[in-house]
Protein backbone atom coordinates (compact mmCIF):
# COMPACT_ATOMS: atom_id res chain seq x y z
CA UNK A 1 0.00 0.00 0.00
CA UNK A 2 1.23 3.79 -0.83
CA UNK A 3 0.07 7.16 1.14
CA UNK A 4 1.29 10.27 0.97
CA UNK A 5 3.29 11.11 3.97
CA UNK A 6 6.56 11.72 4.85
CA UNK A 7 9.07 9.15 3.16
CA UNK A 8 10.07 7.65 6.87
CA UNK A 9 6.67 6.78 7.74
CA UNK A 10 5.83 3.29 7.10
CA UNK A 11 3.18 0.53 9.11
CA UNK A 12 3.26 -2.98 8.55
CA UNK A 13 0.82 -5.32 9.67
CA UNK A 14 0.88 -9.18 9.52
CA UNK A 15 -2.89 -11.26 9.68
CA UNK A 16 -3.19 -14.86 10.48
CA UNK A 17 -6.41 -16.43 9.72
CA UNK A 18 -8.23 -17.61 12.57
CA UNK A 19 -11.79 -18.85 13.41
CA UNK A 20 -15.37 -17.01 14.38
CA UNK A 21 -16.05 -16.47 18.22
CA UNK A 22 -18.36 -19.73 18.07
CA UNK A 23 -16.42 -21.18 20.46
CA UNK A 24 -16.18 -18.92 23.68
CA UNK A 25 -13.39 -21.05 25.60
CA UNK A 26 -11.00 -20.61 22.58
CA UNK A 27 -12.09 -17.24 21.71
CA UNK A 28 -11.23 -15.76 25.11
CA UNK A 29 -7.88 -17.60 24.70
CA UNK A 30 -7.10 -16.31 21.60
CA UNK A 31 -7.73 -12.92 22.72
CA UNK A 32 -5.44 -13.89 25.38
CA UNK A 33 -3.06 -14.96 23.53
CA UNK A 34 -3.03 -11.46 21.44
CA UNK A 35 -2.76 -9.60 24.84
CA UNK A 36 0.64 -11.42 25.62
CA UNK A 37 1.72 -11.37 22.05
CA UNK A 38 0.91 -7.14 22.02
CA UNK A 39 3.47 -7.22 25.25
CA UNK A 40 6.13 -9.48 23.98
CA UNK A 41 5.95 -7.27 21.03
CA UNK A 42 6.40 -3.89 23.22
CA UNK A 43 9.38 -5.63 25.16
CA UNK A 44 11.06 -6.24 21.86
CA UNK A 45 10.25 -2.79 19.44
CA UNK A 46 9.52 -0.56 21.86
CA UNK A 47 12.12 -1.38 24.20
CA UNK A 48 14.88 -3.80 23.40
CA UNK A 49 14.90 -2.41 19.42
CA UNK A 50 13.55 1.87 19.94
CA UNK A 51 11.81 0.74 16.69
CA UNK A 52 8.29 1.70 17.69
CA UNK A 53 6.73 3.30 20.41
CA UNK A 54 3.20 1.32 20.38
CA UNK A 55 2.77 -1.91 18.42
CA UNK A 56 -0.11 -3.91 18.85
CA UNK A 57 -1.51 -7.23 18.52
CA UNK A 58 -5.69 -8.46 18.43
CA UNK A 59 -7.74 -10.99 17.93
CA UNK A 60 -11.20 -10.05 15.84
CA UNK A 61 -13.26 -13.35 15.69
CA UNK A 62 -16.47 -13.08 13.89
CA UNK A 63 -20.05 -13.75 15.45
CA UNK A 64 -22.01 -13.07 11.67
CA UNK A 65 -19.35 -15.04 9.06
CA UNK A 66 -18.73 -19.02 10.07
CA UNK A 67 -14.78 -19.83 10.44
CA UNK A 68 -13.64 -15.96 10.07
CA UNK A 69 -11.70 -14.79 12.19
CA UNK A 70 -7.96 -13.39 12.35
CA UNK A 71 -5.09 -12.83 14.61
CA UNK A 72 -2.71 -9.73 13.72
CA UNK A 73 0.15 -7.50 15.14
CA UNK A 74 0.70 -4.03 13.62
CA UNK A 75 3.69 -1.62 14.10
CA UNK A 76 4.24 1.95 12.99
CA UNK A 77 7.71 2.03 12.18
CA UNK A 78 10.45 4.16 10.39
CA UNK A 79 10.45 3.09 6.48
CA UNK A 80 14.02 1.97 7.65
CA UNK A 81 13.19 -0.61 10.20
CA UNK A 82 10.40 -2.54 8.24
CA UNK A 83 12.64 -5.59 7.89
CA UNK A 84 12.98 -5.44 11.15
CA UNK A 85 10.25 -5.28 12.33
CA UNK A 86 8.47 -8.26 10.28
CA UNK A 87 11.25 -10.20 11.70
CA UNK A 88 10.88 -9.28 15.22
CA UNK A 89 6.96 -10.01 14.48
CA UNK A 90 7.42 -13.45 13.31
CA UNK A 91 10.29 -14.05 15.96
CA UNK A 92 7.33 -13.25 18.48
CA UNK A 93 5.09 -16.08 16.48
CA UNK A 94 7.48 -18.76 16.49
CA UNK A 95 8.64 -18.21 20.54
CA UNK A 96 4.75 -18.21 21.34
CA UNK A 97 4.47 -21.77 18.90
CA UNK A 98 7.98 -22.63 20.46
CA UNK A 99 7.50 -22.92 24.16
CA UNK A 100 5.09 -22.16 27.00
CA UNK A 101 4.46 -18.41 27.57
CA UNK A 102 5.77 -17.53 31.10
CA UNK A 103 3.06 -17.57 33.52
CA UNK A 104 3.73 -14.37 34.94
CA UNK A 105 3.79 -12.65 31.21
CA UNK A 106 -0.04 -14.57 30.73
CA UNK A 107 -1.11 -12.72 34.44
CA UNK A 108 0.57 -9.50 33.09
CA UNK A 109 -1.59 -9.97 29.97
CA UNK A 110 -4.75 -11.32 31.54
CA UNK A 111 -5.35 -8.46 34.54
CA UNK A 112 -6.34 -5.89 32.35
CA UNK A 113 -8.01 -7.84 30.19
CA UNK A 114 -10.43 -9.31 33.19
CA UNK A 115 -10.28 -5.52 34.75
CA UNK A 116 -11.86 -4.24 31.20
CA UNK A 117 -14.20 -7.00 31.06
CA UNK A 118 -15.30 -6.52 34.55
CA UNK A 119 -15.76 -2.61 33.82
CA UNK A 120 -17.62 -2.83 30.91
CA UNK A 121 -20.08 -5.23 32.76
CA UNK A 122 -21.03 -2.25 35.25
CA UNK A 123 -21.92 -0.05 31.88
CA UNK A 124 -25.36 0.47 30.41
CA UNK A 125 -24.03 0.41 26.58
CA UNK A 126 -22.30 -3.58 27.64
CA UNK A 127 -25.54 -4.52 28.44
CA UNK A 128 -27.87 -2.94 26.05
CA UNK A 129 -25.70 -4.82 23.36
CA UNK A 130 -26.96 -7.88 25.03
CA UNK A 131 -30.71 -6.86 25.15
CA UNK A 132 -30.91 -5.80 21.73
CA UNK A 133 -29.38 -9.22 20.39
CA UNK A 134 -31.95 -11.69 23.59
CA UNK A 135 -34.24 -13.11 21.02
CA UNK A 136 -32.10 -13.63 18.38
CA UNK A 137 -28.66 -14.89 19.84
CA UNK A 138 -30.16 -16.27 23.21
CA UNK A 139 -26.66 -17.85 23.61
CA UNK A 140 -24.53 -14.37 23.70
CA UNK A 141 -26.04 -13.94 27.52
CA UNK A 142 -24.66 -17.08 28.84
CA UNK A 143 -21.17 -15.96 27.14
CA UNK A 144 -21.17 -13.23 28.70
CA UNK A 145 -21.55 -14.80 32.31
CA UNK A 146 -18.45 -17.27 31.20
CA UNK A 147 -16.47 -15.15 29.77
CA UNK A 148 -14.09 -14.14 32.71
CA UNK A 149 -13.97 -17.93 33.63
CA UNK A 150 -12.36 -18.82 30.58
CA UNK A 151 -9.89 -15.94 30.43
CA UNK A 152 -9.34 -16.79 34.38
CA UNK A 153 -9.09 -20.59 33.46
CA UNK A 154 -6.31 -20.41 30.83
CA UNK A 155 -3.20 -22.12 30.73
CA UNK A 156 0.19 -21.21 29.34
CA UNK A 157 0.40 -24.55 27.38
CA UNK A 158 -3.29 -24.11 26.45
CA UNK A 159 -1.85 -20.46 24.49
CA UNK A 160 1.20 -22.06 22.87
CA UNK A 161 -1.77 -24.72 21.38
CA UNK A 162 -3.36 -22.24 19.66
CA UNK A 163 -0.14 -20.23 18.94
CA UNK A 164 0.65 -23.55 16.94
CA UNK A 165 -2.57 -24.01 15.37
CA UNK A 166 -3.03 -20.45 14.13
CA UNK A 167 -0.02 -18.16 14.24
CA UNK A 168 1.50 -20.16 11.39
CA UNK A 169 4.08 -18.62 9.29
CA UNK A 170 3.00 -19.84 5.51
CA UNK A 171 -0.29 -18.63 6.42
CA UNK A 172 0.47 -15.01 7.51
CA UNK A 173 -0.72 -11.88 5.49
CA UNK A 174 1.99 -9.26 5.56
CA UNK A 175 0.98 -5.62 4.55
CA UNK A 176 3.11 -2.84 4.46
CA UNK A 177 1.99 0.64 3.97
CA UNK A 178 5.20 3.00 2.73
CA UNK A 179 5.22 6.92 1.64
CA UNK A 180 5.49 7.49 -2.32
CA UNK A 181 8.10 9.55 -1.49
CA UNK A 182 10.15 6.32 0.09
CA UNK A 183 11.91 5.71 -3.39
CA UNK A 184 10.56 1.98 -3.72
């Protein structure tokens, strides 16, 4: 992709394919599982490289398209420090596929994500989501009440699974978005 900014400015992004949120015990893991790749990926541009202040990983897992669903990790980066960057990115993949995740990385990842999802249970616009959907996804109410359990329930070697099932290397999207004035 091209824009029109300043020659230095570049973003790359790299998409796995996932699933849909169908399944609420793996869907809370795989958000998981972004959460600690989003830090691992701080510790190693933001900090250990100075490549980028504040990359960031996701899950989005679809609840309208069967089997959709991705896993990605994005970085704003200097046009210079693309290769880099993908590498440090994949690096992240294979040490999640590789190995257990430290348990106290997977706590550092999971208390926010429990604190949000506690919050947002004590707001009106959580909950009216929830009401609007009652007749037609009966099922999204019970998630909701689970939800926390499964993200509380996880297991390091539960996260390298699905780090081995779905951050998979010849399956990855790269995009990179670089200035027209970066001379490529």
């Amino acid at each position: 992709m091209i824009h029109k900014g300043p020659a230095e400015q570049a973003e790359l992004r790299v998409y796995w394919p996932a699933r849909d949120d169908s399944d609420l015990g793996e869907a809370m893991r795989l958000n998981l599982l972004a959460r600690v790749m989003q830090l691992k990926l701080t510790e190693e541009l933001r900090e250990r490289l100075g490549e980028s202040y504040s990359p960031g990983a996701a899950a989005s897992l679809s609840d309208e398209f069967p089997g959709y669903g991705h896993l990605f990790a994005a970085s704003n980066v200097d046009f210079k420090d693309l290769a880099t960057t993908r590498a440090a990115i994949f690096a992240t993949a294979k040490e999640l596929r590789d190995k257990p995740v430290d348990a106290d990385l997977v706590d550092r990842a999971r208390k926010p994500l429990v604190e949000a999802m506690v919050k947002s249970r004590r707001e009106n616009s959580y909950w009216l989501n929830y009401v609007a959907e009652a007749a037609s996804h009966p099922d999204r109410l019970d998630r909701s009440r689970k939800g926390i359990d499964e993200v509380e329930a996880a297991t390091p070697a539960e996260l390298q699974a699905l780090a081995k099932r779905y951050l998979v290397d010849d399956k990855a999207l790269v995009i990179k978005a670089v200035s027209d004035k970066a001379g490529i």
